[in-house]
N, C-alpha and C. Protein backbone atom coordinates (compact mmCIF):
# COMPACT_ATOMS: atom_id res chain seq x y z
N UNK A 1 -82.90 41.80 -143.69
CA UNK A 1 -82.96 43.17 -143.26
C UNK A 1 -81.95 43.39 -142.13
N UNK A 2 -81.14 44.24 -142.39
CA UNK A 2 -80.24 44.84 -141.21
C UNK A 2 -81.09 45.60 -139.79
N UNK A 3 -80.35 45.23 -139.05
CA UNK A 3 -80.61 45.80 -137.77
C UNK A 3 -80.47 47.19 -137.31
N UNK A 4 -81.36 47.95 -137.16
CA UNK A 4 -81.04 49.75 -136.90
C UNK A 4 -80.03 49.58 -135.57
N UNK A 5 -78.91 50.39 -135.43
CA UNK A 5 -78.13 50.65 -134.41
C UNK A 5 -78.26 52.22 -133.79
N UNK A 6 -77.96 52.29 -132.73
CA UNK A 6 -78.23 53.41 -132.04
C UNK A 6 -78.73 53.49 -131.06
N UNK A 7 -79.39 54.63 -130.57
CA UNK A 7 -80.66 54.64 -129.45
C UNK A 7 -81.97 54.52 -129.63
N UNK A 8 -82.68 53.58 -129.10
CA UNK A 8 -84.08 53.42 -128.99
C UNK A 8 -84.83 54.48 -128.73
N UNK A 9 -85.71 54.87 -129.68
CA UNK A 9 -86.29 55.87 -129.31
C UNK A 9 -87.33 55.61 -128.28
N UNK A 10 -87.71 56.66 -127.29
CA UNK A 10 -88.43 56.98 -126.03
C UNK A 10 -89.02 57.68 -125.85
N UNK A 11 -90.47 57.97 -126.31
CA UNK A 11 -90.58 59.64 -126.80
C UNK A 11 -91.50 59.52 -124.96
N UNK A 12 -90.89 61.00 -124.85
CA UNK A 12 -91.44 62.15 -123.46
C UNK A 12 -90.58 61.51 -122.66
N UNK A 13 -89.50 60.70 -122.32
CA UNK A 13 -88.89 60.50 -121.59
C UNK A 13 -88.25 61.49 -120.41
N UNK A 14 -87.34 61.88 -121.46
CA UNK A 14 -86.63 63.11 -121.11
C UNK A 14 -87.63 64.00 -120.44
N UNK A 15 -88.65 64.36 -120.98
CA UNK A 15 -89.61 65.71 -120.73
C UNK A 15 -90.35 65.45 -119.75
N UNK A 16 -90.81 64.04 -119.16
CA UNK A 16 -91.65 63.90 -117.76
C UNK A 16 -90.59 64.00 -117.33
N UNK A 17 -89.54 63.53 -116.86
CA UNK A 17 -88.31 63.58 -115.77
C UNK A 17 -87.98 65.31 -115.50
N UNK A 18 -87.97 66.17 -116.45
CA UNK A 18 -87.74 67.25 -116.26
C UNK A 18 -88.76 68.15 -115.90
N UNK A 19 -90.05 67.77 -116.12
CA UNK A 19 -91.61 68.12 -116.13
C UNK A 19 -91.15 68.06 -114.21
N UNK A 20 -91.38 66.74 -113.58
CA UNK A 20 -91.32 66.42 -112.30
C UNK A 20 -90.48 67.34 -111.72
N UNK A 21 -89.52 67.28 -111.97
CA UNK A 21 -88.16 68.05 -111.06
C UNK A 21 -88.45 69.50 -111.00
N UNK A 22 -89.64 70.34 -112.18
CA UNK A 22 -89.75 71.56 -112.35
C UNK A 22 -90.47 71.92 -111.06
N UNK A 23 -92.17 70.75 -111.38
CA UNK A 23 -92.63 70.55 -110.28
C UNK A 23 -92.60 70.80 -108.81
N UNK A 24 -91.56 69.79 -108.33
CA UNK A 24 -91.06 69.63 -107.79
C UNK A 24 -90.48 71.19 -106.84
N UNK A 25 -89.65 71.79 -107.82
CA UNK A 25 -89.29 73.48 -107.50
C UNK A 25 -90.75 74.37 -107.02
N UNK A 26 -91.39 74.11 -108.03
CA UNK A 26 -92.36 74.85 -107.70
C UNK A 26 -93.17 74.90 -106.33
N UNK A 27 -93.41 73.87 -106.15
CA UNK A 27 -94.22 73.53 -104.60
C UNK A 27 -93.32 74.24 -103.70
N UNK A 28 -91.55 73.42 -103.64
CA UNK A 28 -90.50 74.33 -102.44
C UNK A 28 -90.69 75.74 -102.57
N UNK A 29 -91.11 76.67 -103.56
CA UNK A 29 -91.09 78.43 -103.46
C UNK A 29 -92.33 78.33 -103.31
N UNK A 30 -93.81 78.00 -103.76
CA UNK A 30 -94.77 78.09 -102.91
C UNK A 30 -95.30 77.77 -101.86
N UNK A 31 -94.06 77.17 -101.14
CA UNK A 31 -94.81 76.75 -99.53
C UNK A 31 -93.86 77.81 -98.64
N UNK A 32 -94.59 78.72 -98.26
CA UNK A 32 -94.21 79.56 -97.35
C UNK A 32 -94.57 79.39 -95.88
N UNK A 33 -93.16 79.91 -94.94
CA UNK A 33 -93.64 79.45 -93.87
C UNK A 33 -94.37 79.97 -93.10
N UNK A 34 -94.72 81.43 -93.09
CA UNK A 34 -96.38 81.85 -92.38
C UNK A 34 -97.39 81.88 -93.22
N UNK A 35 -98.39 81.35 -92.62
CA UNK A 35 -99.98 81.38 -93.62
C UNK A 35 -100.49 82.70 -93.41
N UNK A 36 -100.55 82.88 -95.06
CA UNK A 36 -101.44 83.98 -95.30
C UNK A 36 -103.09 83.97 -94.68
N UNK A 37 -103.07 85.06 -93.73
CA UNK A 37 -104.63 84.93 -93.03
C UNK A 37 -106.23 85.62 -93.42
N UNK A 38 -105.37 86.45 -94.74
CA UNK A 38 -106.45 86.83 -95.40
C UNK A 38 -107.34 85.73 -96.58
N UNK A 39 -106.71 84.43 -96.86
CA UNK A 39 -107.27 83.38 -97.30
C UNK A 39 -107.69 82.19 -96.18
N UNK A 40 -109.05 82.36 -96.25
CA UNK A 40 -109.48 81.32 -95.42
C UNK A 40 -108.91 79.89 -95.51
N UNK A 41 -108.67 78.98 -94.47
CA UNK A 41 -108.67 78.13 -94.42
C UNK A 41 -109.70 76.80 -95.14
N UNK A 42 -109.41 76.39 -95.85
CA UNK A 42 -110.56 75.41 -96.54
C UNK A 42 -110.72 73.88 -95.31
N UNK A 43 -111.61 73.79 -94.89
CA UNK A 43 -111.70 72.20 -94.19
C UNK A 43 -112.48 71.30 -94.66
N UNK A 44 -112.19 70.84 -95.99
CA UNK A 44 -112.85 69.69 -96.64
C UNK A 44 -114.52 69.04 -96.30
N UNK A 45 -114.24 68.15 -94.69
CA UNK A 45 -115.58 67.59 -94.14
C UNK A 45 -116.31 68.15 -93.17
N UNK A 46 -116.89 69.14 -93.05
CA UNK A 46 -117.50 69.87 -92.89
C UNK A 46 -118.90 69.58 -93.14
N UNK A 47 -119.68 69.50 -91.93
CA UNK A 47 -121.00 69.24 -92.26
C UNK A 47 -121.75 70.07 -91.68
N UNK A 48 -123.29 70.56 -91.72
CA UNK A 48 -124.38 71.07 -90.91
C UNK A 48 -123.99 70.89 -89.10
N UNK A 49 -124.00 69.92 -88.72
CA UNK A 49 -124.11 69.72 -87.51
C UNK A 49 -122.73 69.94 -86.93
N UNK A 50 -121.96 70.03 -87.43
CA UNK A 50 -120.17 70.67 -86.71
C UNK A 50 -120.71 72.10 -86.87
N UNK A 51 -121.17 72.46 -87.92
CA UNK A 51 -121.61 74.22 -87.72
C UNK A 51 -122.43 75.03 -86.82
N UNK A 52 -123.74 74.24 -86.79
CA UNK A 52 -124.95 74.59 -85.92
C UNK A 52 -124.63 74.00 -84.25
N UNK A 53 -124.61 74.84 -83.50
CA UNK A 53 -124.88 74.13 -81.87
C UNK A 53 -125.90 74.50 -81.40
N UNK A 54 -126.35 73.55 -80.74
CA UNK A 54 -127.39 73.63 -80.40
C UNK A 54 -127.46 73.27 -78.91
N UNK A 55 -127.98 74.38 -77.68
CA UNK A 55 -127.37 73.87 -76.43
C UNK A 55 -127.92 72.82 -75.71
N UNK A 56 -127.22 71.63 -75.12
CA UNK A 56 -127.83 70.95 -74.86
C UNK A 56 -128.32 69.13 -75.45
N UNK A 57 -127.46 69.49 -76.58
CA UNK A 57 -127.71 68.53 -77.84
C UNK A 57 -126.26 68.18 -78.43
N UNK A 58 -126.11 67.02 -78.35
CA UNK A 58 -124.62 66.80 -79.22
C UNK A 58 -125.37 66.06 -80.13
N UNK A 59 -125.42 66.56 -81.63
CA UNK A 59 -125.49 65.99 -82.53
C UNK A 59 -124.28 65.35 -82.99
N UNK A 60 -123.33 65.12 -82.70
CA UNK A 60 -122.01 64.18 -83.21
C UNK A 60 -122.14 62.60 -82.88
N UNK A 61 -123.23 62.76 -82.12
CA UNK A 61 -123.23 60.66 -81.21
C UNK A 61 -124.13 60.20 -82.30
N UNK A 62 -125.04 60.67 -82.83
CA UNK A 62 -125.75 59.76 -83.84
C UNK A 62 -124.69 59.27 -84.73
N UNK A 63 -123.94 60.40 -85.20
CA UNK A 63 -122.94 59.62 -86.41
C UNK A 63 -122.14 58.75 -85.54
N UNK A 64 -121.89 58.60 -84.44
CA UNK A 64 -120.72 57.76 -83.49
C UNK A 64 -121.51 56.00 -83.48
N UNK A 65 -122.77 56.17 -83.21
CA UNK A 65 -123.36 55.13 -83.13
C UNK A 65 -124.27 54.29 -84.06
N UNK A 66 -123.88 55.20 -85.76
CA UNK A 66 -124.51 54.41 -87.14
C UNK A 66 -126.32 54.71 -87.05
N UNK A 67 -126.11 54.23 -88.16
CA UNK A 67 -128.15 53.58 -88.52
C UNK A 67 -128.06 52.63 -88.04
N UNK A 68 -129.46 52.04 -88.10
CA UNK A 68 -130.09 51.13 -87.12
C UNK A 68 -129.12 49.91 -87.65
N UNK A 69 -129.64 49.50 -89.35
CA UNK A 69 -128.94 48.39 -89.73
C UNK A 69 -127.53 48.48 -89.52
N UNK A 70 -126.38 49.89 -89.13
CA UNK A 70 -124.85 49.24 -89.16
C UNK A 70 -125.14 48.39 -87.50
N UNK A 71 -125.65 49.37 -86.94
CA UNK A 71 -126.12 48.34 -85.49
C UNK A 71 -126.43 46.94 -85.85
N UNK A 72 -127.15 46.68 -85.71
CA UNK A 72 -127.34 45.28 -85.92
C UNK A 72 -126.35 44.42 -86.40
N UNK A 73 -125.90 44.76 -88.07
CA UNK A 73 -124.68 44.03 -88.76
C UNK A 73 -123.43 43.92 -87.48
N UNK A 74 -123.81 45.14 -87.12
CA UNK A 74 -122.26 45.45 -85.40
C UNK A 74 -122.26 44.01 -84.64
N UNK A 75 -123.55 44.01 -84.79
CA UNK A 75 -124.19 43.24 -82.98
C UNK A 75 -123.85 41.76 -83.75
N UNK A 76 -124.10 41.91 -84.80
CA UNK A 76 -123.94 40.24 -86.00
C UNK A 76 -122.60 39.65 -85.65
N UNK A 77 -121.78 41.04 -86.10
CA UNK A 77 -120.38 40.45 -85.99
C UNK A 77 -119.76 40.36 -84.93
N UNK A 78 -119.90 41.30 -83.23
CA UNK A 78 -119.69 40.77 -82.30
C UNK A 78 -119.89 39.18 -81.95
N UNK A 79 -121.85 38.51 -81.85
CA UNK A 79 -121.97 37.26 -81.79
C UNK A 79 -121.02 36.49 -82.26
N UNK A 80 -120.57 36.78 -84.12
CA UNK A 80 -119.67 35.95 -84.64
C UNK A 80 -118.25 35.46 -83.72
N UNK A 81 -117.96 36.56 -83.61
CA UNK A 81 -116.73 36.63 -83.08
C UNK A 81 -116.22 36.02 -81.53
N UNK A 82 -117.64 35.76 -80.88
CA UNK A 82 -117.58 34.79 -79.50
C UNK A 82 -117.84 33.82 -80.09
N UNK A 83 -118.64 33.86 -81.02
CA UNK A 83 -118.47 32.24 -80.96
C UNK A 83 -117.31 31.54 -81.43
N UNK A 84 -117.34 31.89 -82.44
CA UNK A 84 -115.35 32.19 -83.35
C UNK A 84 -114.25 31.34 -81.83
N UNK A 85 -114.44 32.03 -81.03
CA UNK A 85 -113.61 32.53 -79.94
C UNK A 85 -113.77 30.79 -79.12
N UNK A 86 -114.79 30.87 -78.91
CA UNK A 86 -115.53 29.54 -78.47
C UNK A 86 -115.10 28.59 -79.24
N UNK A 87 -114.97 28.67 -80.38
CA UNK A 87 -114.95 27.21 -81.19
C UNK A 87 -113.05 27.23 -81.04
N UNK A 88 -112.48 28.19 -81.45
CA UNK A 88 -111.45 27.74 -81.37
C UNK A 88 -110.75 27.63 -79.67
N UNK A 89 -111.22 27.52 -78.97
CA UNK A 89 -111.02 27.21 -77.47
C UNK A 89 -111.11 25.79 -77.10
N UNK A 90 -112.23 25.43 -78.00
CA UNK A 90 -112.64 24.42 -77.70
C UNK A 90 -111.77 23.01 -78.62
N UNK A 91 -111.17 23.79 -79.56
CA UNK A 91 -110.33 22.56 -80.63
C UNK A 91 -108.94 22.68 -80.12
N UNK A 92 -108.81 23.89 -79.55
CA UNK A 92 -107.20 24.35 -78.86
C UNK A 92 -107.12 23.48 -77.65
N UNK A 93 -108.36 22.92 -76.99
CA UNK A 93 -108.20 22.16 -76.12
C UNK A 93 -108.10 21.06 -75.74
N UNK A 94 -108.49 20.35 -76.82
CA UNK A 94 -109.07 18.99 -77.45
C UNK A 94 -107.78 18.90 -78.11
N UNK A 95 -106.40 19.71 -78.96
CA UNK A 95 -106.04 19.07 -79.15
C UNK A 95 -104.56 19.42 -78.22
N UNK A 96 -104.77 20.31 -77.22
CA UNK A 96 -103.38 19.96 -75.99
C UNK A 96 -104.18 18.95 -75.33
N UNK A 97 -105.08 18.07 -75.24
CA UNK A 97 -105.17 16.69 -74.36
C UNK A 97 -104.94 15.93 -75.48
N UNK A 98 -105.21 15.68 -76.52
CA UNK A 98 -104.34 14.64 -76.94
C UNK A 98 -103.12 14.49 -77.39
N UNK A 99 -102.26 15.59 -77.60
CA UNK A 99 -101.10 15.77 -77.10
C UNK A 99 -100.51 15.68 -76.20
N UNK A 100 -101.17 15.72 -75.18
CA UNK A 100 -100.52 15.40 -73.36
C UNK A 100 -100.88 13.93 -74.12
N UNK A 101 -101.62 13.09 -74.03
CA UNK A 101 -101.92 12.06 -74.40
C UNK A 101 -100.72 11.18 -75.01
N UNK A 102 -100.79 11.79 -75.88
CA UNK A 102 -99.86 10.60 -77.29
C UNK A 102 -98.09 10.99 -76.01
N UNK A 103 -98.30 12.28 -75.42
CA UNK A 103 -96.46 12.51 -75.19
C UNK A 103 -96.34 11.60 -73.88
N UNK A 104 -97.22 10.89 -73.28
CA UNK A 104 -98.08 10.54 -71.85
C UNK A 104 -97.27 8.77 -72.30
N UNK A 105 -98.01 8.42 -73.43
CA UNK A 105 -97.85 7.10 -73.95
C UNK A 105 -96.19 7.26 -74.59
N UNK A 106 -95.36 8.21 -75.05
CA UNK A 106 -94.29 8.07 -75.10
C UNK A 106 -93.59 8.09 -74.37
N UNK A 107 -94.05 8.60 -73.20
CA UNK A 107 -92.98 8.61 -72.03
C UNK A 107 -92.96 7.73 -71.73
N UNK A 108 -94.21 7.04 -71.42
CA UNK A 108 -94.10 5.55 -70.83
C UNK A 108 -93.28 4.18 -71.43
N UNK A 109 -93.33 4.01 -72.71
CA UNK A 109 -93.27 3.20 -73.52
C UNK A 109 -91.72 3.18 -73.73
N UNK A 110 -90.80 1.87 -73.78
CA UNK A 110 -89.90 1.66 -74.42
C UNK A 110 -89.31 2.13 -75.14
N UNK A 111 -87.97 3.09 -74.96
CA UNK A 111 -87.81 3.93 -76.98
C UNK A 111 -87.26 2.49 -77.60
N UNK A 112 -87.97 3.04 -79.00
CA UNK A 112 -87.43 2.16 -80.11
C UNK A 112 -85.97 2.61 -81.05
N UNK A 113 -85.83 3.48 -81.14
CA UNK A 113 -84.52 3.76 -81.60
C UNK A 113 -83.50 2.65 -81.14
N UNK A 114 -82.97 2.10 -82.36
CA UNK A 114 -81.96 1.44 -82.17
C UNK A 114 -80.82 2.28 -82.57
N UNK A 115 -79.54 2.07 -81.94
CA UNK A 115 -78.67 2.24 -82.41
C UNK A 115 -77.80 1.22 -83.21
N UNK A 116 -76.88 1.59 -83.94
CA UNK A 116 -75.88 0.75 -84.58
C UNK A 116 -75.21 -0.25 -83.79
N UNK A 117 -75.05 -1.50 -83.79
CA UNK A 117 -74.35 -2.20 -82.66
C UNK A 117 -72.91 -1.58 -82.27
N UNK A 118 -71.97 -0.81 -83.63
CA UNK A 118 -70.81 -1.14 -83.17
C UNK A 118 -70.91 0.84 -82.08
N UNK A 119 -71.89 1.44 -82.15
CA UNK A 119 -72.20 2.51 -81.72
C UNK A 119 -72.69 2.12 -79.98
N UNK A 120 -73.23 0.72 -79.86
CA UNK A 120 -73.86 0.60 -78.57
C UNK A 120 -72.63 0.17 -78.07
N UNK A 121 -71.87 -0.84 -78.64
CA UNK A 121 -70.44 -1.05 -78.37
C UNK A 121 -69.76 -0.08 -77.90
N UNK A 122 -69.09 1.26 -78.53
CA UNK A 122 -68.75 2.06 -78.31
C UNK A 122 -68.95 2.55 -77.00
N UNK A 123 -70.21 2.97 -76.69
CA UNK A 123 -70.99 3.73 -75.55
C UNK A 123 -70.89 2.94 -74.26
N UNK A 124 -71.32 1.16 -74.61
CA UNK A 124 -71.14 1.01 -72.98
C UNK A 124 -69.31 0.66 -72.73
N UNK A 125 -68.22 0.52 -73.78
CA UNK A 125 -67.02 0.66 -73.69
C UNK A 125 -66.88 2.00 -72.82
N UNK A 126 -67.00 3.18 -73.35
CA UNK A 126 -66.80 4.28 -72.95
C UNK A 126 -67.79 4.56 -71.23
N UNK A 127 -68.94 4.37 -71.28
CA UNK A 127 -69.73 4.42 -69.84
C UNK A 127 -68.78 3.76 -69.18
N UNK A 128 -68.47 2.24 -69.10
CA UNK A 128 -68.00 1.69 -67.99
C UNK A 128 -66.42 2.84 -67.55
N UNK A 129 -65.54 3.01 -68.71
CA UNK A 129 -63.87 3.33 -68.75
C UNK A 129 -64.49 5.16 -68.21
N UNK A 130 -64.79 5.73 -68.63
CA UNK A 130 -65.08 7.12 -68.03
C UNK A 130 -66.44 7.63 -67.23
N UNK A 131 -67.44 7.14 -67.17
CA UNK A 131 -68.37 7.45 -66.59
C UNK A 131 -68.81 8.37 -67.19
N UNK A 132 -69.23 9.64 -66.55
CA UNK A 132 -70.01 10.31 -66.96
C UNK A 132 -68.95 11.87 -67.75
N UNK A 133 -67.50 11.21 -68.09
CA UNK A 133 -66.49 12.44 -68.93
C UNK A 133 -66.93 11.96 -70.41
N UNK A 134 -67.27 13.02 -70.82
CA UNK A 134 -68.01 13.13 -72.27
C UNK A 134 -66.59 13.88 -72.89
N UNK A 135 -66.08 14.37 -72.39
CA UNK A 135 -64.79 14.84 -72.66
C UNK A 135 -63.88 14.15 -73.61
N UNK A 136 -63.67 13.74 -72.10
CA UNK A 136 -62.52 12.31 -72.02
C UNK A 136 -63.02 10.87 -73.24
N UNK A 137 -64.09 10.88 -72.88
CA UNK A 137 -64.70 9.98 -74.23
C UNK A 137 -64.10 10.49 -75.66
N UNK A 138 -64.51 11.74 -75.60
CA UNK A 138 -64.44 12.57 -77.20
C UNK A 138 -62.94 11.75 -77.92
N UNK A 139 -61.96 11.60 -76.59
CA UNK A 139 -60.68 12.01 -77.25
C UNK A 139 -60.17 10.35 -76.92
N UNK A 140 -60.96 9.10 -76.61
CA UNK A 140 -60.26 8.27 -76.56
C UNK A 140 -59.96 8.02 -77.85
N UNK A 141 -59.18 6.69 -78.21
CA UNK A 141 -58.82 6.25 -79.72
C UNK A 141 -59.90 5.43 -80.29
N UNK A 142 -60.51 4.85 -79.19
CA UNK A 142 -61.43 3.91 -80.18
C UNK A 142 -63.05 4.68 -80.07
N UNK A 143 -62.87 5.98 -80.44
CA UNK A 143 -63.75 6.83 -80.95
C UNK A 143 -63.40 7.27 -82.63
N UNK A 144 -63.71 6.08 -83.14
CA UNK A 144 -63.38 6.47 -84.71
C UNK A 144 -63.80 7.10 -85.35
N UNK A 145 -65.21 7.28 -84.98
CA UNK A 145 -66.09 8.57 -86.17
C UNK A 145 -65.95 9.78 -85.37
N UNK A 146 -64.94 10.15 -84.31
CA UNK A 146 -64.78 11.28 -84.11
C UNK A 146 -65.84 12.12 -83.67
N UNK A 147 -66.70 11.61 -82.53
CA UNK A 147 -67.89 11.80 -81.63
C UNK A 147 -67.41 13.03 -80.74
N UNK A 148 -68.56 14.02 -80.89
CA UNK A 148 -68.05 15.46 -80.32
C UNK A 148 -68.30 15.27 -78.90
N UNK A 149 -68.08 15.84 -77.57
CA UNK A 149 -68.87 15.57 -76.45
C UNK A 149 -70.02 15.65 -76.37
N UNK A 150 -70.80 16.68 -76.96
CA UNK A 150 -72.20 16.81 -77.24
C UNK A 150 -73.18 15.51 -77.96
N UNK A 151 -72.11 15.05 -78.76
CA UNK A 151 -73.26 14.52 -79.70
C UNK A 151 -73.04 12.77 -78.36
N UNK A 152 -72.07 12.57 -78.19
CA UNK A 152 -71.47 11.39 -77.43
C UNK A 152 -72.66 11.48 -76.08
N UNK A 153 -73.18 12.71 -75.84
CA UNK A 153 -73.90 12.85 -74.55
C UNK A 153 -75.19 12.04 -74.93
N UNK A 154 -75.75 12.91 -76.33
CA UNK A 154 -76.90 12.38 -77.11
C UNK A 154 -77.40 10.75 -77.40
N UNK A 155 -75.99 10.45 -77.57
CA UNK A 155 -75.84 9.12 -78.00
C UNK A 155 -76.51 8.46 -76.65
N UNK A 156 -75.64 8.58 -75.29
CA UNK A 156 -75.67 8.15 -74.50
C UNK A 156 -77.45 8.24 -73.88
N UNK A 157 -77.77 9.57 -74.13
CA UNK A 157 -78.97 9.46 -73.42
C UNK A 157 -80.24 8.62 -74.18
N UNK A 158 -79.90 8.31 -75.59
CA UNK A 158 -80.94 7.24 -76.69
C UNK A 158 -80.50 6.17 -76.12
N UNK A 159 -78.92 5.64 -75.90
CA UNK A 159 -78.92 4.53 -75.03
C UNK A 159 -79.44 3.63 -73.68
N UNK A 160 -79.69 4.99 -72.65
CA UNK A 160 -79.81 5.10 -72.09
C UNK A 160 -81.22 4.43 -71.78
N UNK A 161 -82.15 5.23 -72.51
CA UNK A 161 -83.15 5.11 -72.59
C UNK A 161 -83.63 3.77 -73.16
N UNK A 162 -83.28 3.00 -73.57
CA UNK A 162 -83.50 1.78 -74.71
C UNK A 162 -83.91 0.71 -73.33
N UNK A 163 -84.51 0.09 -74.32
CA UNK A 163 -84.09 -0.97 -73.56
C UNK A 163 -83.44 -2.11 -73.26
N UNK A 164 -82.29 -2.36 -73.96
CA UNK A 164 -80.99 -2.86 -74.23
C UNK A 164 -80.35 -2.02 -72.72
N UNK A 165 -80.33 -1.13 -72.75
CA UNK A 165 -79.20 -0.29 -71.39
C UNK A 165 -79.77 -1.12 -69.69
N UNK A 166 -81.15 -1.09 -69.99
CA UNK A 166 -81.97 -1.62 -68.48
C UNK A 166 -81.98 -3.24 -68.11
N UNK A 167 -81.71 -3.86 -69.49
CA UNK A 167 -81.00 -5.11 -69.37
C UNK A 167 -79.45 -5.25 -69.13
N UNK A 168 -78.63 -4.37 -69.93
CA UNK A 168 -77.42 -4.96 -69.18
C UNK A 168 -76.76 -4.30 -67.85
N UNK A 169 -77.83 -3.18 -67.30
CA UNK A 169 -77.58 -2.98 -65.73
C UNK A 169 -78.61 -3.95 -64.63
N UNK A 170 -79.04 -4.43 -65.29
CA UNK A 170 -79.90 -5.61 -64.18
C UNK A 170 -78.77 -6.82 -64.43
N UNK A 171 -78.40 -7.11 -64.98
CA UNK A 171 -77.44 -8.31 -65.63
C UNK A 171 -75.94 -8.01 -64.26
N UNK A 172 -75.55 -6.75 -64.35
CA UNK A 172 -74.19 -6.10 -63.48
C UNK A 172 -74.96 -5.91 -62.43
């Protein structure tokens, strides 16, 4: 069987798109900009007690303050919500001390990061010949992997830290 060619038919396509846009016209010429005052205003929620006053009496606070049961369910979900409040205070706290904790025992402790030997090579070559020019490091020659000052600083301060660095300044 051959394939139909042409346009797919779409039926009402055309006719909602033009339906809308008519629409559309219509509302812009019926919205005029002074209100006619011989048609009352309609206000949807409207109840007995917005109508009737009564002096002396605000009937609007009963609806402000529910039936008995939204009270209660109210008072339910306040409780919830301290305690809520409570519990997570109490795990938020529990776990910044053992976080001070574990960061307490890293400070103290030896870093383990090793570096590459020919990298520790590098670093105390460069510490002793420039000191503290991260610069001047960047651009000696026997910087072969082409160490930025930044990263050369980095290097230095994992070195630093090791304990390989605290042995060979007790050694000098």
């Amino acid at each position: 069987m051959v394939k139909k060619k042409g346009k797919k038919f779409r039926p009402h396509l055309n006719n909602t798109a033009k339906r809308r846009k008519a629409l559309e016209k219509n509302k812009k010429k019926s919205k005029s900009s002074v209100p006619n005052e011989a048609v009352p205003v309609k206000q949807p929620h409207r109840d007995i007690i917005d109508l009737v006053t009564i002096e002396g009496m605000d009937l609007t606070e009963a609806r402000a303050l529910g039936t008995v049961a939204e009270q209660k369910l109210r008072k339910q979900q306040e409780k919830r919500a301290v305690l809520t409040k409570e519990k997570a205070l109490k795990v938020v706290s529990t776990l910044e001390a053992e976080a001070a904790e574990q960061q307490a025992l890293r400070d103290s402790s030896v870093r383990t990061v090793r570096l590459p030997d020919r990298d520790i090579e590098l670093l105390i070559y460069l510490s002793q010949r420039y000191g503290e020019d991260y610069k001047a490091m960047a651009r000696d020659p026997k910087n072969l992997f082409q160490y930025t000052p930044k990263k050369i600083a980095n290097l230095m301060k994992i070195y630093r830290s090791s304990g390989f660095y605290k042995v060979i300044e007790n050694t000098v």
